[in-house]
Structures are given as structure tokens and as C-alpha cells.
Protein backbone atom coordinates (compact mmCIF):
# COMPACT_ATOMS: atom_id res chain seq x y z
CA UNK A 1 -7.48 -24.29 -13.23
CA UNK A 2 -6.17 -23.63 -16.70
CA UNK A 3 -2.47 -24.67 -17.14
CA UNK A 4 -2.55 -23.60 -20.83
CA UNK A 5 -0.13 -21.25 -21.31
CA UNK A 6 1.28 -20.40 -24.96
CA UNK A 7 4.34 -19.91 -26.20
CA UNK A 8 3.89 -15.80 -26.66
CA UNK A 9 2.87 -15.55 -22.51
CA UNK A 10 6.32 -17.31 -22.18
CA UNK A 11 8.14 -14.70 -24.63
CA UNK A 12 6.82 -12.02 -22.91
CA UNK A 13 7.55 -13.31 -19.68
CA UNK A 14 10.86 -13.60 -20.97
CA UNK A 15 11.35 -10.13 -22.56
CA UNK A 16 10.01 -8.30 -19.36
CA UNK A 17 12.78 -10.33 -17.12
CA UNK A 18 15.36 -8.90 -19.50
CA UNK A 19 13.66 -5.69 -19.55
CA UNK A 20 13.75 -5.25 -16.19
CA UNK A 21 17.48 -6.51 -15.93
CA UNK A 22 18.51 -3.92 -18.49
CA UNK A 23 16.52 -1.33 -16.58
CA UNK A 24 18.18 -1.87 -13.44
CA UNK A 25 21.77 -1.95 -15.25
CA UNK A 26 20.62 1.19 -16.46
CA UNK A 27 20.19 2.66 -12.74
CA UNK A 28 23.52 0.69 -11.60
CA UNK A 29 24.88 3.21 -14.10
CA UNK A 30 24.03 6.30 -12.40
CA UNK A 31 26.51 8.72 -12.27
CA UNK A 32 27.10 12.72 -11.88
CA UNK A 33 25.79 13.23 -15.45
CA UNK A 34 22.84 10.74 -15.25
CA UNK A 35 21.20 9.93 -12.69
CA UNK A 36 17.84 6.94 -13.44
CA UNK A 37 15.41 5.63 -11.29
CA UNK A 38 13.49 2.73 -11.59
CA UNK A 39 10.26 2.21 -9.94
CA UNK A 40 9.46 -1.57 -11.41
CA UNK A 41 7.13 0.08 -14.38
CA UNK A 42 8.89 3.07 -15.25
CA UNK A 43 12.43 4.34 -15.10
CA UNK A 44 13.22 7.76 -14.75
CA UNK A 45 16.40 9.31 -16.18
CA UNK A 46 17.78 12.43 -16.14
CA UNK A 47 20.23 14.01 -18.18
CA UNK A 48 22.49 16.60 -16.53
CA UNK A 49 21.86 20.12 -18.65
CA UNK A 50 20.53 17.97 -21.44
CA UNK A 51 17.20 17.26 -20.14
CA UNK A 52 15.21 14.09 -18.91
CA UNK A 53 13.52 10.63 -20.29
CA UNK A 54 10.46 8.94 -18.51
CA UNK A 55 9.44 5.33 -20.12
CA UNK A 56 6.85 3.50 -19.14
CA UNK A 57 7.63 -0.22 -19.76
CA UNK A 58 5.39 -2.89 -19.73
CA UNK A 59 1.27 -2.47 -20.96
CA UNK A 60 -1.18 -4.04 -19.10
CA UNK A 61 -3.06 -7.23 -19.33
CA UNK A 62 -5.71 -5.55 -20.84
CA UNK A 63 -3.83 -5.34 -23.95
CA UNK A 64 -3.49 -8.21 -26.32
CA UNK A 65 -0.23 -10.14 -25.86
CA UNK A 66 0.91 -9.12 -29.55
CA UNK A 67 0.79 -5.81 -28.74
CA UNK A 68 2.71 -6.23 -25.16
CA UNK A 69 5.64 -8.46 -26.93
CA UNK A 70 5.96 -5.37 -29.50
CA UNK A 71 5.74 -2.72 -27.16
CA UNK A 72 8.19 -4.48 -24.26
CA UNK A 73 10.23 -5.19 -27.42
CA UNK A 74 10.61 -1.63 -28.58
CA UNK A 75 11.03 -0.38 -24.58
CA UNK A 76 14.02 -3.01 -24.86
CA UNK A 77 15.79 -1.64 -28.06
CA UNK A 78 15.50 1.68 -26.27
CA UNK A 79 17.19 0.96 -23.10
CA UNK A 80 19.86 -0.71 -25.02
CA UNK A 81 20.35 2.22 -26.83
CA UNK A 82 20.83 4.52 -23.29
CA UNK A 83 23.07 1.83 -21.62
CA UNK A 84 24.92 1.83 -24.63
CA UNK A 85 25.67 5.80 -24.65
CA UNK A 86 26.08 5.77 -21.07
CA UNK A 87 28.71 3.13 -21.43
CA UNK A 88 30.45 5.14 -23.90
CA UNK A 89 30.03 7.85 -21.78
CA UNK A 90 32.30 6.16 -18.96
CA UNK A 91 34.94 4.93 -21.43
């Protein structure tokens, strides 16, 4: 058994638990303008008369982990961006 595991397999592990926290305070969110759906690898939102988003989160394995930590990373700054307008929203 290998127990090696680096530090960038534990950053990503990390990022994709927040990412999928964020995701699911994104669907929490839901409301009569915006309704989301998450499906564990993609959430779903839609945007009452202004149209709809579809990310896809997380790459697969098959990718290096570089390019997973960047790409989780940039799905992150995204949904912090949408919770963030949707909290203004409710203010």
C-alpha cells in the first residue's frame, strides 16, 4: 500500500470540501428568483428571466493535480462570486 500522499492531494482535498460547502450554501439560497441544484459534480442555477449557469466542478483523476487545484480554485472564486450577489440580492 502506498501511504505517500503530498501536500497538493491534501490541498485539493481541501479546496473540493470547501467547494462543495459553498455549493450547497449556494442551493440553501434558493429562492423565487434563483433556484440551484446541486448534483455533487455540478450545480445547476437558474436565473429567473435572466437566464441559467451550469458548472461543472471538480476534473477527474485523469488530470494532473496542478491542473485540478487551479481549476477547483477558479470553480471556487466563481461560486463566491454567485453567493455573494445572491446575498445582496436578499438584503
Amino acid at each position: 500500500m502506498n501511504a505517500h500522499v503530498s501536500l497538493q492531494h491534501i490541498e485539493l482535498a481541501q479546496l473540493m470540501a470547501v467547494l462543495n460547502r459553498t455549493a450547497l450554501s449556494i442551493v440553501e439560497l434558493s429562492n423565487n428568483d434563483t433556484a440551484a441544484v446541486f448534483d455533487g459534480q455540478t450545480i445547476n442555477i437558474i436565473y429567473d428571466g435572466r437566464g441559467s449557469e451550469s458548472i461543472g466542478l471538480f476534473l477527474s483523476n485523469a488530470y494532473p493535480v496542478e491542473s485540478r487545484i487551479k481549476y477547483v480554485t477558479e470553480n471556487l472564486n466563481r461560486l463566491n462570486e454567485i453567493k455573494k450577489d445572491l446575498l445582496e440580492e436578499a438584503a
